[in-house]
N, C-alpha and C. Protein backbone atom coordinates (compact mmCIF):
# COMPACT_ATOMS: atom_id res chain seq x y z
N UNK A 1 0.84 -1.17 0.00
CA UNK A 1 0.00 0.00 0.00
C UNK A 1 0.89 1.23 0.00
N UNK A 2 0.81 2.42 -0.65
CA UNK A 2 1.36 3.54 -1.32
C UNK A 2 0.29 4.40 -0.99
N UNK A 3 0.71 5.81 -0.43
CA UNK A 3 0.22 6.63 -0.41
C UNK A 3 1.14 7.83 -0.43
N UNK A 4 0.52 8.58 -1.38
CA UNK A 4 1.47 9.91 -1.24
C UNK A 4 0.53 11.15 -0.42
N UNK A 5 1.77 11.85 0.08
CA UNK A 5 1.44 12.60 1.37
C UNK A 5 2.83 13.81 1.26
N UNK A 6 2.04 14.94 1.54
CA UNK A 6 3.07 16.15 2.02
C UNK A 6 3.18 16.61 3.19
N UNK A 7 4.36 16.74 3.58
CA UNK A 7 5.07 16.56 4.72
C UNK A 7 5.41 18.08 5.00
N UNK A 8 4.49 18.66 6.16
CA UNK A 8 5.05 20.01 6.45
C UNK A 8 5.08 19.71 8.56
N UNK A 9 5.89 20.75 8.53
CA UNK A 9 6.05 21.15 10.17
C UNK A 9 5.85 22.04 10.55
N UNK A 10 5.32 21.68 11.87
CA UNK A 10 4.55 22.93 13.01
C UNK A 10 5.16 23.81 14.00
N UNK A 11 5.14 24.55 14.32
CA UNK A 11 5.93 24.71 15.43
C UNK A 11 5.53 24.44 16.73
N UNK A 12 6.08 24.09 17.93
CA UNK A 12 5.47 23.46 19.16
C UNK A 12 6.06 24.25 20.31
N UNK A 13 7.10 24.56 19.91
CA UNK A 13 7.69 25.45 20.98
C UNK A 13 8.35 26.77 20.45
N UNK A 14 8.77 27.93 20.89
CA UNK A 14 9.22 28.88 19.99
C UNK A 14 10.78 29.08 20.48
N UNK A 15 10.80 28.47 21.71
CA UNK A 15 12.18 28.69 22.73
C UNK A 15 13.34 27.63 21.66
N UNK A 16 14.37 28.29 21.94
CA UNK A 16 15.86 27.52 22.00
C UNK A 16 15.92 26.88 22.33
N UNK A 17 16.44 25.35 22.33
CA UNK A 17 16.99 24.62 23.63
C UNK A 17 18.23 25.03 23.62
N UNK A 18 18.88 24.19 24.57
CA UNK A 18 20.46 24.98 25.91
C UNK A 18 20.98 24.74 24.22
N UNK A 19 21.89 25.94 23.64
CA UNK A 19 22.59 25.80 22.67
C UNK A 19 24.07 26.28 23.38
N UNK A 20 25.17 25.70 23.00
CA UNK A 20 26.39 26.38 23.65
C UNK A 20 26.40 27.73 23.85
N UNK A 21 27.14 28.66 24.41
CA UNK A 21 27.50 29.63 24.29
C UNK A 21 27.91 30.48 22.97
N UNK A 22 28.07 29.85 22.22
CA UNK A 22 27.94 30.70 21.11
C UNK A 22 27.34 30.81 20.03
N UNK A 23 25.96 30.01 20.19
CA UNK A 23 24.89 30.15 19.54
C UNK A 23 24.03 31.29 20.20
N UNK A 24 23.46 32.01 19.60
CA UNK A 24 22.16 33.26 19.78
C UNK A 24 21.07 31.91 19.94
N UNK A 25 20.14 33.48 20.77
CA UNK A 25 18.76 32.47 21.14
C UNK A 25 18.07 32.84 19.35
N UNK A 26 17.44 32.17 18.66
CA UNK A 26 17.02 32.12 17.54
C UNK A 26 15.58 32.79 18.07
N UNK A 27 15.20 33.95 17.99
CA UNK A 27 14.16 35.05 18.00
C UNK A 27 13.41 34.78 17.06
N UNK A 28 13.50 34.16 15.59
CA UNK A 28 12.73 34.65 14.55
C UNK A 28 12.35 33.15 13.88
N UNK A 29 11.84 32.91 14.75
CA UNK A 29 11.86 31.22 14.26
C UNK A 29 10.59 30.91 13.60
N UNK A 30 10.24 31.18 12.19
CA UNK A 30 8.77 31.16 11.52
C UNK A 30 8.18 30.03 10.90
N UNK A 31 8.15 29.15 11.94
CA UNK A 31 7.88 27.45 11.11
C UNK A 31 6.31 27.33 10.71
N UNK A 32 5.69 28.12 11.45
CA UNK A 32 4.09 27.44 11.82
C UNK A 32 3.56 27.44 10.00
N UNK A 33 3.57 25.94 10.17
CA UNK A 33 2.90 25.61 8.96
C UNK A 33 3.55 25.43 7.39
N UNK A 34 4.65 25.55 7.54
CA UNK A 34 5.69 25.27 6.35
C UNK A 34 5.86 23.95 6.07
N UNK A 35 6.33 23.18 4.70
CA UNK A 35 5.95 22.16 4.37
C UNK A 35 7.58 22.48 3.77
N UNK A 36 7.86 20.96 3.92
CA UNK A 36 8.89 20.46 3.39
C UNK A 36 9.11 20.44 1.58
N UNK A 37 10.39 20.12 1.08
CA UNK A 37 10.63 19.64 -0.20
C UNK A 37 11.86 19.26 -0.58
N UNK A 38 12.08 18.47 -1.26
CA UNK A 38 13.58 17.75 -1.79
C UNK A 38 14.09 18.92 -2.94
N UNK A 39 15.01 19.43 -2.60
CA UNK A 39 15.77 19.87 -4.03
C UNK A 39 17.32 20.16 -3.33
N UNK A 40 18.05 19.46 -4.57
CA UNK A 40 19.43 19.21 -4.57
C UNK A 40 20.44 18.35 -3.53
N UNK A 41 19.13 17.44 -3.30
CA UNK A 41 19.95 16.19 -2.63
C UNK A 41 19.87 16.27 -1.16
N UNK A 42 18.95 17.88 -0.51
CA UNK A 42 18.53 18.23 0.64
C UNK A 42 16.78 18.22 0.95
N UNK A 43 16.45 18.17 2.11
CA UNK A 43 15.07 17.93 2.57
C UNK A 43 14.55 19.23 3.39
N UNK A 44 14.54 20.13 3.02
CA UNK A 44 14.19 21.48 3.59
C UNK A 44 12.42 22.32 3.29
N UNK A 45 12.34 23.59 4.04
CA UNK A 45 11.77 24.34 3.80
C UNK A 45 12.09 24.89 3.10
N UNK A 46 12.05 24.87 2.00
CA UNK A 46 12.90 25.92 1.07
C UNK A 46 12.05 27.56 0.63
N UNK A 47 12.50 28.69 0.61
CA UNK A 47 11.51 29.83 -0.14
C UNK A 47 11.09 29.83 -1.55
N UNK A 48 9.53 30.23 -1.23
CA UNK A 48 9.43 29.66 -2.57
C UNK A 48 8.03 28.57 -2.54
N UNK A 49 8.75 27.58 -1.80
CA UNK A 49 7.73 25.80 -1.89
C UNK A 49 7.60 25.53 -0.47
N UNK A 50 7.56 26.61 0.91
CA UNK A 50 7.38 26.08 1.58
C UNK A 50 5.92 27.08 2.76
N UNK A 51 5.41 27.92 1.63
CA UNK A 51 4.35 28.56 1.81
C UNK A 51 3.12 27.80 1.99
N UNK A 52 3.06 26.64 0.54
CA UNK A 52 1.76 26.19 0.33
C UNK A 52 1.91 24.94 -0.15
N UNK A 53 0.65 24.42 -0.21
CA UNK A 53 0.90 22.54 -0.42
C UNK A 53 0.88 22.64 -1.91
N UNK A 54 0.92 23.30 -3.02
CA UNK A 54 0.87 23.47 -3.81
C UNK A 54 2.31 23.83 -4.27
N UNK A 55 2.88 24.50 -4.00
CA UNK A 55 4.45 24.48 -4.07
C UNK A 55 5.28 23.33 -3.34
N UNK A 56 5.13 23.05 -2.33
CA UNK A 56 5.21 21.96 -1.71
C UNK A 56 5.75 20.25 -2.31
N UNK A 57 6.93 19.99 -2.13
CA UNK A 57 7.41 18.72 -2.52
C UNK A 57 6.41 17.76 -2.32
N UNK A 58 6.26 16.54 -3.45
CA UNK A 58 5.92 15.50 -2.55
C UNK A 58 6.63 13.96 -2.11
N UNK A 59 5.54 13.58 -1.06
CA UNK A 59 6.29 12.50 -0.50
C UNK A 59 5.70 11.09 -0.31
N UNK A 60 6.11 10.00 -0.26
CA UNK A 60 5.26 8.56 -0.74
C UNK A 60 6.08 8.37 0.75
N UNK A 61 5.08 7.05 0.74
CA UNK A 61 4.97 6.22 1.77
C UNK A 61 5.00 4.83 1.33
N UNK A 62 5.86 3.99 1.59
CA UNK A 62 5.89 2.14 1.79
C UNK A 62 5.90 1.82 3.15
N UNK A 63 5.09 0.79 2.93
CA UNK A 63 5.26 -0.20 4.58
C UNK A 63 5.65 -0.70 4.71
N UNK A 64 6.41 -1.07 6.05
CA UNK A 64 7.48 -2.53 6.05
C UNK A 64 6.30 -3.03 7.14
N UNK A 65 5.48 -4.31 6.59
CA UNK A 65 4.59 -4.64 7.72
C UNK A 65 5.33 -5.10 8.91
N UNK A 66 6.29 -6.22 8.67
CA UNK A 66 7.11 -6.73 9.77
C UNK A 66 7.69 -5.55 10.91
N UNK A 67 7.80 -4.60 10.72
CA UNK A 67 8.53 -3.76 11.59
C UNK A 67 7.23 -2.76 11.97
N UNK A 68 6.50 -2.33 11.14
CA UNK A 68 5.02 -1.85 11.51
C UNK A 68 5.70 -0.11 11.24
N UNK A 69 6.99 -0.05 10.10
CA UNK A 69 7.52 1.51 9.90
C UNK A 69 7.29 1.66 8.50
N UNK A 70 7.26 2.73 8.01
CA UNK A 70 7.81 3.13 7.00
C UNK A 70 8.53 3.64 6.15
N UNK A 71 8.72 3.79 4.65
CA UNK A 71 9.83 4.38 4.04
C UNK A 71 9.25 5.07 3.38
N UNK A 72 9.96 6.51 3.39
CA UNK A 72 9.84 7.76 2.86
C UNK A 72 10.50 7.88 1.61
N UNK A 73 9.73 8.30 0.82
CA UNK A 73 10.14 8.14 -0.85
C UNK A 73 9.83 9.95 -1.27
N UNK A 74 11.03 10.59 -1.91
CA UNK A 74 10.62 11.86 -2.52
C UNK A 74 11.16 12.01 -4.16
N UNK A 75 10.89 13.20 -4.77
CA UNK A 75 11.05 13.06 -5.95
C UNK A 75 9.87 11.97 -7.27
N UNK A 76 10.46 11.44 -7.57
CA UNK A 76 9.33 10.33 -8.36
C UNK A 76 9.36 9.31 -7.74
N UNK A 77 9.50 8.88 -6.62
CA UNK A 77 9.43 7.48 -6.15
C UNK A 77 10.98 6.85 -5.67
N UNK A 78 11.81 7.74 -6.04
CA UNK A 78 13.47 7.32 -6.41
C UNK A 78 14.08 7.70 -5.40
N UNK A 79 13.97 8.60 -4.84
CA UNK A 79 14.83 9.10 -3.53
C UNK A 79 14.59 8.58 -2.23
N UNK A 80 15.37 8.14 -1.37
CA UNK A 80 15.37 7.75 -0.26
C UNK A 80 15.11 8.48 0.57
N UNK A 81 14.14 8.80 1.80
CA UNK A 81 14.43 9.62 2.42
C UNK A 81 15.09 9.29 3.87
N UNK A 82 15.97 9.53 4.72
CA UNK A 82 16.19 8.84 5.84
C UNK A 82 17.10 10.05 6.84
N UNK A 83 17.70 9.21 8.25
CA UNK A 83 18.00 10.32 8.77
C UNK A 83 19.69 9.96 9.16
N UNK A 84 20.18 11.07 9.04
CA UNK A 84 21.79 11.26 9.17
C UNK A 84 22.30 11.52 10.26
N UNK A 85 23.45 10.84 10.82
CA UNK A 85 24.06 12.10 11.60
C UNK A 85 24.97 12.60 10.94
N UNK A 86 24.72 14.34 11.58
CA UNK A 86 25.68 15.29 10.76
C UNK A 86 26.44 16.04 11.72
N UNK A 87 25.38 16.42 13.06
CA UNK A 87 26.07 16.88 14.01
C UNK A 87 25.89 16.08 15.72
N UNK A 88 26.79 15.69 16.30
CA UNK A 88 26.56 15.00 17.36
C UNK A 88 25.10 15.35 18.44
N UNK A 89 24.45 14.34 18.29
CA UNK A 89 23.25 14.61 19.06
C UNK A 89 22.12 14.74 17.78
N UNK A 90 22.15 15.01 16.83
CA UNK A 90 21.38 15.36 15.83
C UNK A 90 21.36 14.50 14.87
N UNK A 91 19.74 13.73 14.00
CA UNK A 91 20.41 12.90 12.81
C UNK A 91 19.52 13.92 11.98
N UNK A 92 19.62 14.83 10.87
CA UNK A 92 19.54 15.58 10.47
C UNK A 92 18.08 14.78 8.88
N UNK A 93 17.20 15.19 8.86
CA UNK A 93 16.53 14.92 7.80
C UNK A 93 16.88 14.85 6.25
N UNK A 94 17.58 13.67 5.72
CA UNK A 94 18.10 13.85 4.44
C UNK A 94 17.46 13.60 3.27
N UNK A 95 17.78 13.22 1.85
CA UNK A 95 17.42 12.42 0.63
C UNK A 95 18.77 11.85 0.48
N UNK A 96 18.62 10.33 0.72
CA UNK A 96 19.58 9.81 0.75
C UNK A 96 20.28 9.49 -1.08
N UNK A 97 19.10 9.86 -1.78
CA UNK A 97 19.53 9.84 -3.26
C UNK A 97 18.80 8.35 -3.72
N UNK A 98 19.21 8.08 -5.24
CA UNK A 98 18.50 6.96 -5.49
C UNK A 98 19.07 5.92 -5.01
N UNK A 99 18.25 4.13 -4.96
CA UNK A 99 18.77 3.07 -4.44
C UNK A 99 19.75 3.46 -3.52
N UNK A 100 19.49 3.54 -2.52
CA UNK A 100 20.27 3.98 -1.38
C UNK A 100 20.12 2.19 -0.88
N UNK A 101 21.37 1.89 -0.17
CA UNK A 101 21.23 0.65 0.68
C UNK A 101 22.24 0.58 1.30
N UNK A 102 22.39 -0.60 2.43
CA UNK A 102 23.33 -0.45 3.47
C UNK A 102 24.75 -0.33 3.43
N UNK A 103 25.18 -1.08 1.48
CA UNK A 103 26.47 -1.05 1.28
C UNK A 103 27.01 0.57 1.31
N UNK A 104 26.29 1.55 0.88
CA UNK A 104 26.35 2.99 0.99
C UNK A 104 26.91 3.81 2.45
N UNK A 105 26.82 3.02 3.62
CA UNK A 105 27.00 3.59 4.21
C UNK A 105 28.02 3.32 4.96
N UNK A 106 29.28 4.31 5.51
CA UNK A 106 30.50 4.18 5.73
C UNK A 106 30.36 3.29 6.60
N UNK A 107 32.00 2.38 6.10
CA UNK A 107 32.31 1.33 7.27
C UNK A 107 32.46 1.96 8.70
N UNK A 108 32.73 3.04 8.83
CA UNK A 108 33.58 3.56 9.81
C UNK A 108 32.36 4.43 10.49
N UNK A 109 31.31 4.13 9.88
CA UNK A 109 30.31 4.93 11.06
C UNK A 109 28.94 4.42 10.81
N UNK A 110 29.02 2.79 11.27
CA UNK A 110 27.88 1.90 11.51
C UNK A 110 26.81 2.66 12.01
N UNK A 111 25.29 2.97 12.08
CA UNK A 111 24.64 3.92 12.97
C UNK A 111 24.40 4.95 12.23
N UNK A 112 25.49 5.50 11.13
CA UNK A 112 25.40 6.81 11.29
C UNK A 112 24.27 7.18 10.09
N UNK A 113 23.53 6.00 9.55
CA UNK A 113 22.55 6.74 8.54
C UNK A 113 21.04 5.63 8.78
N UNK A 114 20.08 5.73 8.79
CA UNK A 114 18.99 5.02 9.37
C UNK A 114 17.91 5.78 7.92
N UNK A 115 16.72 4.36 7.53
CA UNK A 115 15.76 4.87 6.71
C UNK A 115 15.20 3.76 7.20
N UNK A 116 13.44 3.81 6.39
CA UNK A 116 12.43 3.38 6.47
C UNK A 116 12.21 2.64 8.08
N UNK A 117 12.78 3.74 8.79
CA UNK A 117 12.24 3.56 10.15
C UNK A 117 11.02 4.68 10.83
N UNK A 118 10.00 5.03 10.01
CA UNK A 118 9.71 6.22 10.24
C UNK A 118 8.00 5.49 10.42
N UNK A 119 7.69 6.27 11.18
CA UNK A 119 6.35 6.03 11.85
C UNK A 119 5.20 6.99 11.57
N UNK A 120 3.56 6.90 11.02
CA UNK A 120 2.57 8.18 10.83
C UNK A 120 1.86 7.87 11.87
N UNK A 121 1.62 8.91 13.00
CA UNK A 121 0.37 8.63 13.90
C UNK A 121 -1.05 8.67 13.17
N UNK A 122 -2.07 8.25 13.73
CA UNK A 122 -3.41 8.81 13.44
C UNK A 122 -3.84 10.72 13.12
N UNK A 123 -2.96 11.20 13.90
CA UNK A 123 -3.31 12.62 13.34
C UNK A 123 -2.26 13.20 12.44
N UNK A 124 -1.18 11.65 12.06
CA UNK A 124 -0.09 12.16 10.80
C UNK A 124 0.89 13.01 11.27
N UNK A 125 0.87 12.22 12.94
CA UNK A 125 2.28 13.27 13.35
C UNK A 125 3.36 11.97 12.58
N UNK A 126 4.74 12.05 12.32
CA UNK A 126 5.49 11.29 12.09
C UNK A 126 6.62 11.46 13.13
N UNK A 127 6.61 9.66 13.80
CA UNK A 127 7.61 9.25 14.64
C UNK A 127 8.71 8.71 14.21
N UNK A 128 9.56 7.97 14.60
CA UNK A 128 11.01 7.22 14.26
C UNK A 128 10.79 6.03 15.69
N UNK A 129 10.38 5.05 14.69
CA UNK A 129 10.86 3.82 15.61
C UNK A 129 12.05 3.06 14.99
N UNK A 130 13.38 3.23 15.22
CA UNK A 130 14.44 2.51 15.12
C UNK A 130 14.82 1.48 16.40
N UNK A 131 14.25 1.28 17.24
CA UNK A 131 14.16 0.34 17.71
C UNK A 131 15.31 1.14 19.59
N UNK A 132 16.01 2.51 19.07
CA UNK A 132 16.44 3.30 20.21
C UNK A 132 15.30 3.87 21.24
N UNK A 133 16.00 3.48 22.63
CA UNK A 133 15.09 4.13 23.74
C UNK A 133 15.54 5.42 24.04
N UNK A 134 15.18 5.95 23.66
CA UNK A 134 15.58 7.70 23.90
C UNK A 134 14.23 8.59 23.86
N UNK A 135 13.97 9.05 25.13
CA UNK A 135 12.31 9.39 25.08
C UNK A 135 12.52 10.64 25.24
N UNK A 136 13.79 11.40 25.11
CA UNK A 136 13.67 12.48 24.97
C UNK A 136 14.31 13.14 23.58
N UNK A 137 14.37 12.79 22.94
CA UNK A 137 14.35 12.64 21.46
C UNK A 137 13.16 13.55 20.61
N UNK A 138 13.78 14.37 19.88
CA UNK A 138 12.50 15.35 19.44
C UNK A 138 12.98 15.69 18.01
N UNK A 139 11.70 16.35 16.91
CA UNK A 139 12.10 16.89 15.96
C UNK A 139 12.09 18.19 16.47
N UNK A 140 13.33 18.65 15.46
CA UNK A 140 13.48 20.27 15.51
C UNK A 140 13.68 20.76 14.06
N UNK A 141 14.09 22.66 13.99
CA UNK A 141 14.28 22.80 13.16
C UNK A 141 15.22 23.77 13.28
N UNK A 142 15.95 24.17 12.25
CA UNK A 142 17.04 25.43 12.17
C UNK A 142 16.83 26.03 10.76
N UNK A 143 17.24 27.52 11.31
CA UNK A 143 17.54 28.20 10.18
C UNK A 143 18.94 28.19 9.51
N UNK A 144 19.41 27.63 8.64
CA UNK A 144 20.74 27.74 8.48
C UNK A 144 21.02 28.97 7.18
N UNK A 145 22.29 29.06 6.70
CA UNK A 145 23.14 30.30 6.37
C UNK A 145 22.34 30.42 5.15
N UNK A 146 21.79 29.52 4.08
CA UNK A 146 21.26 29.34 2.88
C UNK A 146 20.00 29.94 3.13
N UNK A 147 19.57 29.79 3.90
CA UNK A 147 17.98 30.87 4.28
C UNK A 147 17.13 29.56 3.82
N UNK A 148 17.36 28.23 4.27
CA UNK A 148 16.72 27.21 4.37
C UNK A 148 16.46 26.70 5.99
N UNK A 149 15.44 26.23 6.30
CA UNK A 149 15.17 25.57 7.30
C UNK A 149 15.28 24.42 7.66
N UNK A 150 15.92 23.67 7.80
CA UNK A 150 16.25 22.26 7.80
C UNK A 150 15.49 21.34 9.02
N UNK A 151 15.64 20.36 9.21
CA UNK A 151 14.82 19.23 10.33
C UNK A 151 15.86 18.18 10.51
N UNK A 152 15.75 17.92 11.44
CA UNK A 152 16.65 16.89 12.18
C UNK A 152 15.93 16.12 13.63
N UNK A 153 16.42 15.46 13.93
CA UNK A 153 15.83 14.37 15.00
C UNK A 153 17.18 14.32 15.98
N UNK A 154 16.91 15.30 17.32
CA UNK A 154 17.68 15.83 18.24
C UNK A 154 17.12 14.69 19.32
N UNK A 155 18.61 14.40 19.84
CA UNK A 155 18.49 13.58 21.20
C UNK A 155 18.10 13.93 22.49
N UNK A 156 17.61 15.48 22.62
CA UNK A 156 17.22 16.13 23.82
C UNK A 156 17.91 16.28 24.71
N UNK A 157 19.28 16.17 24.53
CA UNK A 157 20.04 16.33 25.82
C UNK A 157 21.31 17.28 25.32
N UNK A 158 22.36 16.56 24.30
CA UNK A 158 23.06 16.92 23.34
C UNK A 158 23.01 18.79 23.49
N UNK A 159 24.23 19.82 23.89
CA UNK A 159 23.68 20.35 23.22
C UNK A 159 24.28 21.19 21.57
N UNK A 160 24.09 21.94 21.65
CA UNK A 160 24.02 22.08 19.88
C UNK A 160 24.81 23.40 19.71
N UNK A 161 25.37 23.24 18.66
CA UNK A 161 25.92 24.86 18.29
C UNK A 161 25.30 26.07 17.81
N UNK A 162 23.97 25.72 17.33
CA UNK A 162 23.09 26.84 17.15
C UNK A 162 21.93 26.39 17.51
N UNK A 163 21.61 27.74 17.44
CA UNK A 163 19.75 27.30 17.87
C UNK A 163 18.82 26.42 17.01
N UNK A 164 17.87 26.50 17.38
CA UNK A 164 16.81 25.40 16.84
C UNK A 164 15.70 26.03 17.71
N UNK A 165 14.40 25.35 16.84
CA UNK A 165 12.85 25.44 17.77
C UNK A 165 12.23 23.69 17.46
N UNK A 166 11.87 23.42 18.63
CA UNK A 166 11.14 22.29 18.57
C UNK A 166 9.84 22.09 17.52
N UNK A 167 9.99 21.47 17.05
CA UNK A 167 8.19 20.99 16.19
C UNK A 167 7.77 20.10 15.94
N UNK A 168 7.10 19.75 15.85
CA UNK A 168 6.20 18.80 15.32
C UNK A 168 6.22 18.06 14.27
N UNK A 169 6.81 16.91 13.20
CA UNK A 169 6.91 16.88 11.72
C UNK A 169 5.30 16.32 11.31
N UNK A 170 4.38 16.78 10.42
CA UNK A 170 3.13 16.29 10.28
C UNK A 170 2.98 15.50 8.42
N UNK A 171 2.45 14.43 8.69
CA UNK A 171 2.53 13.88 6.92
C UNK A 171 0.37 14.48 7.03
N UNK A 172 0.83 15.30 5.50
CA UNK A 172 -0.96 15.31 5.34
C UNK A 172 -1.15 14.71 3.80
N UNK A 173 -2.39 14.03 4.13
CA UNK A 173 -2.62 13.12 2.68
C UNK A 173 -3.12 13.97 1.96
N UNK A 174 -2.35 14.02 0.04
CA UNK A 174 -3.17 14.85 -0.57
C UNK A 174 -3.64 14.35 -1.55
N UNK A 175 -3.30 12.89 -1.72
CA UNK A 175 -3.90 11.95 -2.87
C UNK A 175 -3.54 10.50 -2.36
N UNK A 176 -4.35 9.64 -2.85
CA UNK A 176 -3.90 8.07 -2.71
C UNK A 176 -3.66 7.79 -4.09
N UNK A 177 -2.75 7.22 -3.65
CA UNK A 177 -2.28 6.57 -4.64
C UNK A 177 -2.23 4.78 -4.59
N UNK A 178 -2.87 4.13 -4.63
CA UNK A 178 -3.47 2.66 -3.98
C UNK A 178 -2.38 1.91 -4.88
N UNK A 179 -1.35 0.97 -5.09
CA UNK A 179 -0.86 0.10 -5.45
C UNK A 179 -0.93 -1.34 -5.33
């Protein structure tokens, strides 16, 4: 079963968490209601496509029944979507590119890339069951230098070199696509 769905985020909190000392508290943090999209091998808010579901990337869904998760598909069906680490404490929301699989990912940092572990609640919040107990584990978001907003899956403790605001990631259905 296939369903495609666009993937935007909410905001839930407007505060910083503890960022080192030389991160600013991020004041201008304008998530409420922006929707994600893939372009150039990144998974962002981008300006532009992240106003309306109509500009708005889209995103497919596969089930892995055995594990009860799913895999995030962007672009035409071809892109992987999954999560990285990029910065300690953080696995950062990627497109892992096409046929992505385990041989892809460095010997030297087992862990460090995870897909089709991704979970839709009933109200289409999206979780991550990788099988880690970490209950303080949250999505966030940042503004980075490109004037993109990025998402990542923060360990809640970790802390970070720049700011961030907590949110919500939400999948909303805008067509079925039944397979």
């Amino acid at each position: 079963m296939k369903a495609s769905v666009i993937l935007s985020f909410l905001l839930t909190v407007v505060s910083a968490a503890p960022p080192t000392n030389k991160a600013k508290r991020e004041q201008n943090v304008n998530t409420q209601n922006n929707f994600l999209s893939q372009k150039d091998g990144k998974i962002g808010a981008f300006a532009g496509a992240r106003e309306s579901v109509a500009n708005a990337g889209k995103f497919f869904t596969s089930t892995y029944p055995a594990t009860g998760t799913v895999q995030l598909m962007a672009g035409n069906w071809d892109h992987q979507v999954g999560l990285k680490a990029t910065t300690k404490g953080v696995m950062q929301l990627v497109d892992l590119g096409r046929d992505f699989t385990a041989d892809k990912i460095p010997k030297d940092a087992p862990g460090s890339v995870e897909w089709g572990v991704f979970q839709v609640g009933t109200g289409g919040e999206i979780t991550v069951k990788d099988g880690a107990d970490v209950p303080t584990r949250q999505w966030i978001t940042y503004l980075d230098t490109d004037g993109v907003y990025y998402v990542g899956l923060w360990d809640g403790v970790t802390q970070q070199p720049r700011s961030f605001a907590n949110v919500t990631l939400v999948a909303t259905k805008t067509e079925g696509l039944w397979t």
